[in-house]
C-alpha atoms as a PDB file:
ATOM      1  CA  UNK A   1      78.889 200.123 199.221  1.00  0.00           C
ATOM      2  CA  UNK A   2      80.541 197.552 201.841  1.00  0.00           C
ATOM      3  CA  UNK A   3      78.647 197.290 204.876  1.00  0.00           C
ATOM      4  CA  UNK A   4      80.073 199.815 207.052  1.00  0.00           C
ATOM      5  CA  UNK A   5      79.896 198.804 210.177  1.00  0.00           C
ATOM      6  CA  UNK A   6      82.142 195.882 209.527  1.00  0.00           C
ATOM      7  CA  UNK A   7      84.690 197.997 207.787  1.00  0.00           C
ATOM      8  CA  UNK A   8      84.183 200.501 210.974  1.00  0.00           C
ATOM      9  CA  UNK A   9      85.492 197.841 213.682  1.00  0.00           C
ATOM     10  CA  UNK A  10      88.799 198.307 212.573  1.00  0.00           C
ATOM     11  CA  UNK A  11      90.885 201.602 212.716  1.00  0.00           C
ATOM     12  CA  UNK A  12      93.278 201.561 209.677  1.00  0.00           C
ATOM     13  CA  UNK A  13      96.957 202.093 210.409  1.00  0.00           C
ATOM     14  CA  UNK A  14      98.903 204.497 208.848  1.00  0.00           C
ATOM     15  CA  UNK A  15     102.088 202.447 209.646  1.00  0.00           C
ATOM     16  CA  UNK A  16     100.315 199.616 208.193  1.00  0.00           C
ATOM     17  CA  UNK A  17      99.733 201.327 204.732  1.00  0.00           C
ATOM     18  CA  UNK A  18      95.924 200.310 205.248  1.00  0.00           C
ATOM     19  CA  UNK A  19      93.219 202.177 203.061  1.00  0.00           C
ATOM     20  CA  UNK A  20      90.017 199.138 203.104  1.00  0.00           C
ATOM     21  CA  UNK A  21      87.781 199.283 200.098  1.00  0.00           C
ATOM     22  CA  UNK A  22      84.425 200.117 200.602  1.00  0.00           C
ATOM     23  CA  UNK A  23      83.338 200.120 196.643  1.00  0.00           C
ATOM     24  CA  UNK A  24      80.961 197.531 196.567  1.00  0.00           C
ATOM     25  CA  UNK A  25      81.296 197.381 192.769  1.00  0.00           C
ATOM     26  CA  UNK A  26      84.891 197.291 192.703  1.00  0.00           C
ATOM     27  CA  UNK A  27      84.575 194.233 195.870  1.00  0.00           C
ATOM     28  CA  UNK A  28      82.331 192.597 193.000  1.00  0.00           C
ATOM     29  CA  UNK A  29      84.807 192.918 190.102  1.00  0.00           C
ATOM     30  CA  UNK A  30      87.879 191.795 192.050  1.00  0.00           C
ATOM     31  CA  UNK A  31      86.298 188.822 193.278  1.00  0.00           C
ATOM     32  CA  UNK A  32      84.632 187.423 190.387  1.00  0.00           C
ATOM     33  CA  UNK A  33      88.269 187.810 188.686  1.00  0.00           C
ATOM     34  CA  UNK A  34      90.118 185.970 191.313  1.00  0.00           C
ATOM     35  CA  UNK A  35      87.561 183.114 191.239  1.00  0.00           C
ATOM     36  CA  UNK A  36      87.263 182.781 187.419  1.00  0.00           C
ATOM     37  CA  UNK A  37      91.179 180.809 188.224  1.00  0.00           C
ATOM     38  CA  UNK A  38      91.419 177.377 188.181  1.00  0.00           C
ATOM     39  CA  UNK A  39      93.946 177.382 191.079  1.00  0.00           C
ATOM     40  CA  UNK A  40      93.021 174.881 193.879  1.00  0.00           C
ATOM     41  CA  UNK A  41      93.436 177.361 196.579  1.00  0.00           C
ATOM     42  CA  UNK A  42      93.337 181.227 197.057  1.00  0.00           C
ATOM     43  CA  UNK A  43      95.654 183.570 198.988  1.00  0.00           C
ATOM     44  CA  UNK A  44      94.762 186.522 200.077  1.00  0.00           C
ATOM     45  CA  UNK A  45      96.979 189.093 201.427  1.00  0.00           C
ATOM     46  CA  UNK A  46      95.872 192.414 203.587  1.00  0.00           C
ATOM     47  CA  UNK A  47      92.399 191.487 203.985  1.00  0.00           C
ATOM     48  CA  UNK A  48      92.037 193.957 206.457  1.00  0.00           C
ATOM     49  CA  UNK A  49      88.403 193.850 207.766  1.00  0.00           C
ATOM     50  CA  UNK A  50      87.434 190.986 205.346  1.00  0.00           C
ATOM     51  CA  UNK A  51      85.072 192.913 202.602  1.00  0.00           C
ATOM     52  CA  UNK A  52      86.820 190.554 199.886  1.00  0.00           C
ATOM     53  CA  UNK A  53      87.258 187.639 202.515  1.00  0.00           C
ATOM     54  CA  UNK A  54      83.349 187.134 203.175  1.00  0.00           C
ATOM     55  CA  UNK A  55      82.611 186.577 199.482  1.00  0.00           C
ATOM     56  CA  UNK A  56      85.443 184.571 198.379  1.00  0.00           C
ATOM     57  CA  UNK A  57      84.860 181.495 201.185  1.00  0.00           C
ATOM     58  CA  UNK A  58      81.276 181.591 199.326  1.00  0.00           C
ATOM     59  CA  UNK A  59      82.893 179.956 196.667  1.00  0.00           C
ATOM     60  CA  UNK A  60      84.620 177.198 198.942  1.00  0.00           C
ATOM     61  CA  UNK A  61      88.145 176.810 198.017  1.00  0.00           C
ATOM     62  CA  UNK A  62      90.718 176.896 200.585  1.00  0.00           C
ATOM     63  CA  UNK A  63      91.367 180.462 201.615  1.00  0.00           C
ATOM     64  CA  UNK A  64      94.568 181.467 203.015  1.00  0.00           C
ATOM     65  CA  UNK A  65      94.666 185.026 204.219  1.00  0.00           C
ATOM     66  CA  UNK A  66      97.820 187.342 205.505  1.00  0.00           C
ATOM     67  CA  UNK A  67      97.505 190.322 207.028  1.00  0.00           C
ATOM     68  CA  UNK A  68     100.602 191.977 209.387  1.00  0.00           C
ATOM     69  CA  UNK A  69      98.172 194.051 211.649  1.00  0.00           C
ATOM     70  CA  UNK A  70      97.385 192.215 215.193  1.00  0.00           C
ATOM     71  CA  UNK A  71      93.764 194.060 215.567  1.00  0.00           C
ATOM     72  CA  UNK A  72      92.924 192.917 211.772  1.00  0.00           C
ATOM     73  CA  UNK A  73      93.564 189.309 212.879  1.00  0.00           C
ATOM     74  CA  UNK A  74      91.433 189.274 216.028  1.00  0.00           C
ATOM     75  CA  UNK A  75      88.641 190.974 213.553  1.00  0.00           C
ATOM     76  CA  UNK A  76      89.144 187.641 210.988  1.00  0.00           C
ATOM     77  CA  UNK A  77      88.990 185.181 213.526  1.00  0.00           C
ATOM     78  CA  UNK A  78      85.822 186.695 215.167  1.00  0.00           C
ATOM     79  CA  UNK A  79      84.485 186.826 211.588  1.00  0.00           C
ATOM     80  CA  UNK A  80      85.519 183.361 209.713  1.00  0.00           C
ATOM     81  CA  UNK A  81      87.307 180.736 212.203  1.00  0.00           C
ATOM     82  CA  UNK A  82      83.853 178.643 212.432  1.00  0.00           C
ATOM     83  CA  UNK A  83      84.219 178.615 208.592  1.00  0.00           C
ATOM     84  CA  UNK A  84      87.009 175.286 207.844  1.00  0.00           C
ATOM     85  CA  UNK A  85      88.405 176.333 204.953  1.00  0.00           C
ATOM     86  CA  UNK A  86      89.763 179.647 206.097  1.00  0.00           C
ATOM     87  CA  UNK A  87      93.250 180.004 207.352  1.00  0.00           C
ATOM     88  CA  UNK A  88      95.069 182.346 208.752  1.00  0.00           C
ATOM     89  CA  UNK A  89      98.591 183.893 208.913  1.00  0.00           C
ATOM     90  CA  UNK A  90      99.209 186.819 210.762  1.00  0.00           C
ATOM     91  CA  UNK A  91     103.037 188.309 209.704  1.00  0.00           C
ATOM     92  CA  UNK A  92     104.096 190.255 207.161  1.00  0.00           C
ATOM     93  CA  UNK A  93     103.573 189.051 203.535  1.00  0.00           C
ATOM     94  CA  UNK A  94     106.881 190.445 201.919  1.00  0.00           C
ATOM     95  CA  UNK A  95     108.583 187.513 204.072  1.00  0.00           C
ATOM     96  CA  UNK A  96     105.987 185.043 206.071  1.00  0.00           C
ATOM     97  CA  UNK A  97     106.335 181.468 205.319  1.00  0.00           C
ATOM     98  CA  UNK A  98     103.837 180.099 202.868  1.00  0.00           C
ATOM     99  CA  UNK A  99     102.374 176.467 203.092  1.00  0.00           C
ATOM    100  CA  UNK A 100     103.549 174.510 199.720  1.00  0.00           C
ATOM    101  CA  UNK A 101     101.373 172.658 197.520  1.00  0.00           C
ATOM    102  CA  UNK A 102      98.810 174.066 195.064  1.00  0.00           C
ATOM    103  CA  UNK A 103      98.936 176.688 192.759  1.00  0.00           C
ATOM    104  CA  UNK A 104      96.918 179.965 194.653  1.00  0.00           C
ATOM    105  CA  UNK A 105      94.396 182.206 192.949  1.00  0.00           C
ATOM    106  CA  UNK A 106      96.099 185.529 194.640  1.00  0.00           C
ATOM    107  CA  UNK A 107      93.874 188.728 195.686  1.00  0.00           C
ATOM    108  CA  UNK A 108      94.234 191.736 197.830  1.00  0.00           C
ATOM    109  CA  UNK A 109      94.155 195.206 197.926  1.00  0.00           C
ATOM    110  CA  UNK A 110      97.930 195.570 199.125  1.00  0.00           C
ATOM    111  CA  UNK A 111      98.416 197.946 201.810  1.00  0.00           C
ATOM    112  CA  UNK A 112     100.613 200.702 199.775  1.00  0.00           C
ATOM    113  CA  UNK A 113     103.931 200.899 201.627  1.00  0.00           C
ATOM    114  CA  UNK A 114     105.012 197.278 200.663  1.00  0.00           C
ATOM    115  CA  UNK A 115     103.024 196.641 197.412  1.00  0.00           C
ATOM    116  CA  UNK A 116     105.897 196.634 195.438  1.00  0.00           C
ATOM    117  CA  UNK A 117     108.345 194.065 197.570  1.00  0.00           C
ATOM    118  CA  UNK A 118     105.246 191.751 197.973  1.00  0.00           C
ATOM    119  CA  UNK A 119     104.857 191.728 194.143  1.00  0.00           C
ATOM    120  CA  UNK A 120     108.368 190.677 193.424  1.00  0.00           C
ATOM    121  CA  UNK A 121     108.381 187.938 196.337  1.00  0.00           C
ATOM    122  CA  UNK A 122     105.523 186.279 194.136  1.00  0.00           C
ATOM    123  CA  UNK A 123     107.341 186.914 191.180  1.00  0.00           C
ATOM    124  CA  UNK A 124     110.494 185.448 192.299  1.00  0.00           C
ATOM    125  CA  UNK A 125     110.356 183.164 194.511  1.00  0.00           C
ATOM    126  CA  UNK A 126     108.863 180.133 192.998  1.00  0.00           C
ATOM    127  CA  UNK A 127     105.416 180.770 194.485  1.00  0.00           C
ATOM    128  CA  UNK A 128     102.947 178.670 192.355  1.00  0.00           C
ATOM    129  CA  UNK A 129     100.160 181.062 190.959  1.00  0.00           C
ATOM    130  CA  UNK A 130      97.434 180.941 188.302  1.00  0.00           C
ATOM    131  CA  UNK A 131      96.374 184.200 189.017  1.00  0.00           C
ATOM    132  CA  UNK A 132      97.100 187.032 190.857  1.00  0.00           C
ATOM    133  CA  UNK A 133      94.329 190.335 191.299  1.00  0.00           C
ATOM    134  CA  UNK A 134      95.829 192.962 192.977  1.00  0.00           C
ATOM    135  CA  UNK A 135      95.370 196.777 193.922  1.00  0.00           C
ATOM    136  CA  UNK A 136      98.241 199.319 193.505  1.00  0.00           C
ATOM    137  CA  UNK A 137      98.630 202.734 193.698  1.00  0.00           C
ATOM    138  CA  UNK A 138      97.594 204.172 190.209  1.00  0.00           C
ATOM    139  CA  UNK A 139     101.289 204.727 189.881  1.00  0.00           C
ATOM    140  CA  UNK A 140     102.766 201.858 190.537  1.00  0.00           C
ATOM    141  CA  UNK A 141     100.257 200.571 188.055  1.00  0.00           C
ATOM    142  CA  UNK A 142     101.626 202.501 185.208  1.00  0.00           C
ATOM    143  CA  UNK A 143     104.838 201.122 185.593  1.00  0.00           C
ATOM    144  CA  UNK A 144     103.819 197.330 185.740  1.00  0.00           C
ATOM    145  CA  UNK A 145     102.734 198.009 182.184  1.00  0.00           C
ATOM    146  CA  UNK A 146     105.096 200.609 181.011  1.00  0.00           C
ATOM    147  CA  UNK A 147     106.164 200.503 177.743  1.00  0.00           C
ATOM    148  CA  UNK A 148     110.105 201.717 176.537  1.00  0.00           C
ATOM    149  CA  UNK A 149     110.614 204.767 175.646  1.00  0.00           C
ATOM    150  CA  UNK A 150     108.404 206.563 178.993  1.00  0.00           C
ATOM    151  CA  UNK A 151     109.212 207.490 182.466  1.00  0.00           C
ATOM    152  CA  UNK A 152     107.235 204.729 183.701  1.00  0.00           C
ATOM    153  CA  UNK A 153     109.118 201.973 181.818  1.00  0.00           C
ATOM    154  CA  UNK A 154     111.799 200.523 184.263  1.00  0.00           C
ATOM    155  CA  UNK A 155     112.963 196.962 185.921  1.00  0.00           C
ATOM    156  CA  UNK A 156     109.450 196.482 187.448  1.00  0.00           C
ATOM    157  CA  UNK A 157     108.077 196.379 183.918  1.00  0.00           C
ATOM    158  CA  UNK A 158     110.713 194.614 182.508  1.00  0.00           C
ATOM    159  CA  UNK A 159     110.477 190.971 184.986  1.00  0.00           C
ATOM    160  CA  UNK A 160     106.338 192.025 185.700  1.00  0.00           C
ATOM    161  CA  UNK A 161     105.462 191.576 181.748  1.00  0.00           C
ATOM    162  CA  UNK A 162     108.361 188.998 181.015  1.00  0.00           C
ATOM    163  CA  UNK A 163     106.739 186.952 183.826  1.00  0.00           C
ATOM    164  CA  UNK A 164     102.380 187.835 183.201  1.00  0.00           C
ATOM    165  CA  UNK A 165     100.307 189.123 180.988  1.00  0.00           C
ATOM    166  CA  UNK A 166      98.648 192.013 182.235  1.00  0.00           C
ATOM    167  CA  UNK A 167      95.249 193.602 181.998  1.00  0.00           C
ATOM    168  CA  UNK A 168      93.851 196.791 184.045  1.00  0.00           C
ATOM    169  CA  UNK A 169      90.645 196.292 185.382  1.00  0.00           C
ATOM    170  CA  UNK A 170      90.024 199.261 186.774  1.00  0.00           C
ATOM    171  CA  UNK A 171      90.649 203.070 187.820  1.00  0.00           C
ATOM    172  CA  UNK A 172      89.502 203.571 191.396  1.00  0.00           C
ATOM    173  CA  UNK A 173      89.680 207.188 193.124  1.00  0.00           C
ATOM    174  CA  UNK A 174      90.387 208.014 196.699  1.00  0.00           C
ATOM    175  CA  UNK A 175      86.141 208.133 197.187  1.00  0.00           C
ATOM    176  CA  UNK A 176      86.257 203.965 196.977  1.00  0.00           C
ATOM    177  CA  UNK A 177      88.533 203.599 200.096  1.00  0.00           C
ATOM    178  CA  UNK A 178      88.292 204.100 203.950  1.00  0.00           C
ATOM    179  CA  UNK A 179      90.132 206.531 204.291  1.00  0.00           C
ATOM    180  CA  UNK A 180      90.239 208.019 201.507  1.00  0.00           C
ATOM    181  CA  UNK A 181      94.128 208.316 200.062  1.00  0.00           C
ATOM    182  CA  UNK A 182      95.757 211.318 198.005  1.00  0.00           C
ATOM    183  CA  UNK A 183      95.976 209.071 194.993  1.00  0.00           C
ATOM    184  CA  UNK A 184      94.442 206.920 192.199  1.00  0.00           C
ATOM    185  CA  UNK A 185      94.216 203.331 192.477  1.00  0.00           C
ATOM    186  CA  UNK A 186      94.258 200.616 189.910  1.00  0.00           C
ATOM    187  CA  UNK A 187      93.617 196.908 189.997  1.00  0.00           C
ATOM    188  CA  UNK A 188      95.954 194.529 187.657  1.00  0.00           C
ATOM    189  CA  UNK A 189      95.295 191.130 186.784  1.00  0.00           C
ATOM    190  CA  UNK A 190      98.449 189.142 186.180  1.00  0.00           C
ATOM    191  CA  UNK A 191      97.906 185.653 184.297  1.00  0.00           C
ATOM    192  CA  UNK A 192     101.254 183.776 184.012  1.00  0.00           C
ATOM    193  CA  UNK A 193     103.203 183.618 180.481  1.00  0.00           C
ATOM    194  CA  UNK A 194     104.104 179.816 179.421  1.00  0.00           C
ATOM    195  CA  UNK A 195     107.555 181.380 178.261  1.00  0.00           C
ATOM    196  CA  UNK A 196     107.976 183.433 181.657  1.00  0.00           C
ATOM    197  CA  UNK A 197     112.244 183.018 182.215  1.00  0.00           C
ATOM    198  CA  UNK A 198     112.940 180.679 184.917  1.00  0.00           C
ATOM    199  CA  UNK A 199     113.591 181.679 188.588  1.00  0.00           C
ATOM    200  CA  UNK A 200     117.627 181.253 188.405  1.00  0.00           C
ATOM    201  CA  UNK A 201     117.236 184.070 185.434  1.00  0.00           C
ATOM    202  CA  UNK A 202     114.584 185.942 187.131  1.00  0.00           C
ATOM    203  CA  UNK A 203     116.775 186.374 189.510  1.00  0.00           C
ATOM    204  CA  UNK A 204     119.798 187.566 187.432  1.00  0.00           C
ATOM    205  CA  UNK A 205     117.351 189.509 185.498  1.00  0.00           C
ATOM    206  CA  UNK A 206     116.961 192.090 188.244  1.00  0.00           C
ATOM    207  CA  UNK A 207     120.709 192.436 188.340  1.00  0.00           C
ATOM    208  CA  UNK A 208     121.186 193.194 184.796  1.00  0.00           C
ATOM    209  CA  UNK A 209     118.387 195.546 185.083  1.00  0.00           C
ATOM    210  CA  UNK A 210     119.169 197.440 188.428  1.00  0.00           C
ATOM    211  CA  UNK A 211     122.947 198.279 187.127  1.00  0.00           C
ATOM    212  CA  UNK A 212     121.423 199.419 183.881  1.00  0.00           C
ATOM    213  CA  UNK A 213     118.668 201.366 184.924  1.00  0.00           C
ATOM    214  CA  UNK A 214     120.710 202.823 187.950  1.00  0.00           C
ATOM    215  CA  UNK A 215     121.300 206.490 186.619  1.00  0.00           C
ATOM    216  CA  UNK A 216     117.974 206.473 183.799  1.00  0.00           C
ATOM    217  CA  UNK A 217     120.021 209.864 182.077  1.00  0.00           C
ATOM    218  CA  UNK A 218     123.301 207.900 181.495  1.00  0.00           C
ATOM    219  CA  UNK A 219     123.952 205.429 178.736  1.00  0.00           C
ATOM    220  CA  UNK A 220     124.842 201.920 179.659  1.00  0.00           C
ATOM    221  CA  UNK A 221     128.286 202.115 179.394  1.00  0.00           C
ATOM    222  CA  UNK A 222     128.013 204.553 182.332  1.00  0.00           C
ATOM    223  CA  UNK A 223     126.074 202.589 183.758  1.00  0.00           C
ATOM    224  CA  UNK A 224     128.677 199.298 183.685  1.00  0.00           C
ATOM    225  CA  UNK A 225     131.607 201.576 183.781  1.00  0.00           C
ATOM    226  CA  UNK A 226     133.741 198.954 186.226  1.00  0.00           C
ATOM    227  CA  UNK A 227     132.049 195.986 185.860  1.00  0.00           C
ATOM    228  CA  UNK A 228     131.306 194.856 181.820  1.00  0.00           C
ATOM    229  CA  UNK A 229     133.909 197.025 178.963  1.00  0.00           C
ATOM    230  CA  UNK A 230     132.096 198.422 175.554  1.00  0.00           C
ATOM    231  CA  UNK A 231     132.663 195.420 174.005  1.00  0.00           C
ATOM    232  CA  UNK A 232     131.606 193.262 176.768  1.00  0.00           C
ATOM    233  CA  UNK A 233     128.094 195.252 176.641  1.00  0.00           C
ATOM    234  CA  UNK A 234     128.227 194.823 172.209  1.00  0.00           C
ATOM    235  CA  UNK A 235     128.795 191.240 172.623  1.00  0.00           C
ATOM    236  CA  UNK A 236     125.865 190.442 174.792  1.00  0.00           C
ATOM    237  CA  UNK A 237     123.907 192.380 172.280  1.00  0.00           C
ATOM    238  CA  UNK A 238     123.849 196.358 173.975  1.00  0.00           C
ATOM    239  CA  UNK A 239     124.517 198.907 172.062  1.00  0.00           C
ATOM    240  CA  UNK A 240     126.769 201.290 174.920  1.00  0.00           C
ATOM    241  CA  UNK A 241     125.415 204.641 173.816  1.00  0.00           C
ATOM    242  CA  UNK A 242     121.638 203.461 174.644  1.00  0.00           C
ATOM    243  CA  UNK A 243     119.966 204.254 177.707  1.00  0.00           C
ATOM    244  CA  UNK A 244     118.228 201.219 179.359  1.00  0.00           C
ATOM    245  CA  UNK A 245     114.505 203.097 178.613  1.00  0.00           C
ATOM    246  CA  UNK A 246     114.774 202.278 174.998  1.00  0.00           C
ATOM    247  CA  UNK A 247     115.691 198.675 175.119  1.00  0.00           C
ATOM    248  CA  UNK A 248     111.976 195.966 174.900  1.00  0.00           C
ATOM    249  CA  UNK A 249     111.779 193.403 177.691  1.00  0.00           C
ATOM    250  CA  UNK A 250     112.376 190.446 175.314  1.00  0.00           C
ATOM    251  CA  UNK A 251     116.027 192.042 174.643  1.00  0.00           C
ATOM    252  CA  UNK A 252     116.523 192.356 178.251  1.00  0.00           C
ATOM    253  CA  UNK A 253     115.921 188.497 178.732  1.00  0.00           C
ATOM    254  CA  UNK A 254     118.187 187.563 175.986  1.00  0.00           C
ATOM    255  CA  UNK A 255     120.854 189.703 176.973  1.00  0.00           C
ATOM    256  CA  UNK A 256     120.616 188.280 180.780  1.00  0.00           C
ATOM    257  CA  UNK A 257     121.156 185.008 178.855  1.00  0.00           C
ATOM    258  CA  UNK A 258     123.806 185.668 177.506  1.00  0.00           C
ATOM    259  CA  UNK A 259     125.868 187.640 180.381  1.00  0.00           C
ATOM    260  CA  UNK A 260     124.773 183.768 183.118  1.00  0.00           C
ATOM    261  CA  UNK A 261     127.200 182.160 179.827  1.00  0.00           C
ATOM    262  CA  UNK A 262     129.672 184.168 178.928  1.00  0.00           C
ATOM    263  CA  UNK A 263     130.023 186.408 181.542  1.00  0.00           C
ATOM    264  CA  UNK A 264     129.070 185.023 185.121  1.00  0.00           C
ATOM    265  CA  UNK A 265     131.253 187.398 186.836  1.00  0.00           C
ATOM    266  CA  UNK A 266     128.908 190.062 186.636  1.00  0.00           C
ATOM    267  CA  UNK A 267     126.591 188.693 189.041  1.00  0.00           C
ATOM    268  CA  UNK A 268     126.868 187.889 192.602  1.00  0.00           C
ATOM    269  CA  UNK A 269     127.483 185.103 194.134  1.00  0.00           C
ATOM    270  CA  UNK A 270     123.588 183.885 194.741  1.00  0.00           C
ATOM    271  CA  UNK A 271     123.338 184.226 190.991  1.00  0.00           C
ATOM    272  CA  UNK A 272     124.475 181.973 188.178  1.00  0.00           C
END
């Protein structure tokens, strides 16, 4: 286990979504996967009390590290500001400013309540990344890698797989945290795809997918009643009687291609 007198100086926050890891095994795991990147620098977001922090400035690189909670930033500075490759940001990671340059090796174990948001601002916004090891709520998990046809399959696993290939590297229950959640955990490594769609369709990706998947029991021609006809949806290659579940996330990129050319009406005006 973590040394727990270190993870005992600071009082997690509910508001904060803060549950710190105190499996030393699952510590090891994550770490050694964020430093097997090649990325020049690593990012860090949540550290909390600094359980993953203190082993990956052993290895040297640059370490950036983002946490929102005031009392968790005092604790880093105390613990690492002697140490000059650490950095610090202290502001919430869904929106803070991030210095340019370098591609990041990214690691954390993201504080639950903004997981998701954080995970599409890396995704979306042009962040360079080799790598990215993160901890979600077993949940959330299952639908980075859901597959059609399952209640776990939705827009999430649509631009997350079009974007990375994915790999679960572990199952973690409530026992591995401080405290202790009412859920499963699960840590995902994301390596980027060479084919991943560009950020302009990234971006017009997510609208294509939140109007289709906004009522899962309707087809999509409920779905775009309003906005694209039957034959708009046929000619962009959706069949109007399917529901969005059913459709791969290689269709959904194509069809997005197709609506930016031949119909750019469809998207708002920060879109194509």
């Amino acid at each position: 286990m973590s040394d727990p007198s270190t993870v005992a100086r600071l009082r997690p926050k509910k508001a904060f979504g803060q549950n710190f890891l105190v499996n030393e095994g699952a510590i090891a795991t994550i770490v050694s996967a964020a430093l097997a990147s090649r990325a020049a620098r690593i990012l860090e977001i949540g550290p909390g009390p600094g359980v993953l922090t203190e082993r990956l400035l052993v290895d040297g690189r640059p370490l950036w590290a983002v946490d929102l909670d005031p009392e968790a930033c005092d604790l880093l500075r105390d613990r690492f500001s002697t140490q000059p490759h650490f950095c610090l940001l202290q502001g919430d990671a869904v929106r803070i400013p991030l210095p340019e340059g370098a591609s990041w090796s990214v690691v954390g174990n993201l504080p639950y309540n903004a997981a998701t948001p954080i995970l599409a601002r890396l995704l979306t916004e042009g962040i360079l990344w080799d790598r990215m090891v993160l901890m979600f709520q077993l949940e959330v998990a299952q639908k980075l890698m859901g597959v059609p046809s399952t209640k776990a399959y939705g827009p999430l696993s649509v631009l997350t797989q079009l974007c990375a290939r994915l790999t679960r590297l572990m199952k973690l229950g409530p026992g591995s945290f401080r405290p202790s959640p009412k859920v499963d955990s699960a840590v995902v490594q994301f390596v980027p795809r060479e084919d991943a769609p560009s950020l302009i369709e990234r971006k017009a990706l997510l609208t294509v997918l939140h109007r289709s998947f906004a009522h899962r029991r309707k087809t999509l021609a409920n779905n775009w009643q309003g906005v694209l006809s039957a034959e708009g949806l046929i000619s962009v290659g959706l069949a109007p009687a399917f529901r969005a579940e059913v459709i791969p996330p290689s269709t959904w990129l194509e069809v997005t291609q197709r609506l930016m050319k031949r119909h750019p009406e469809v998207f708002p005006s920060s879109c194509p």
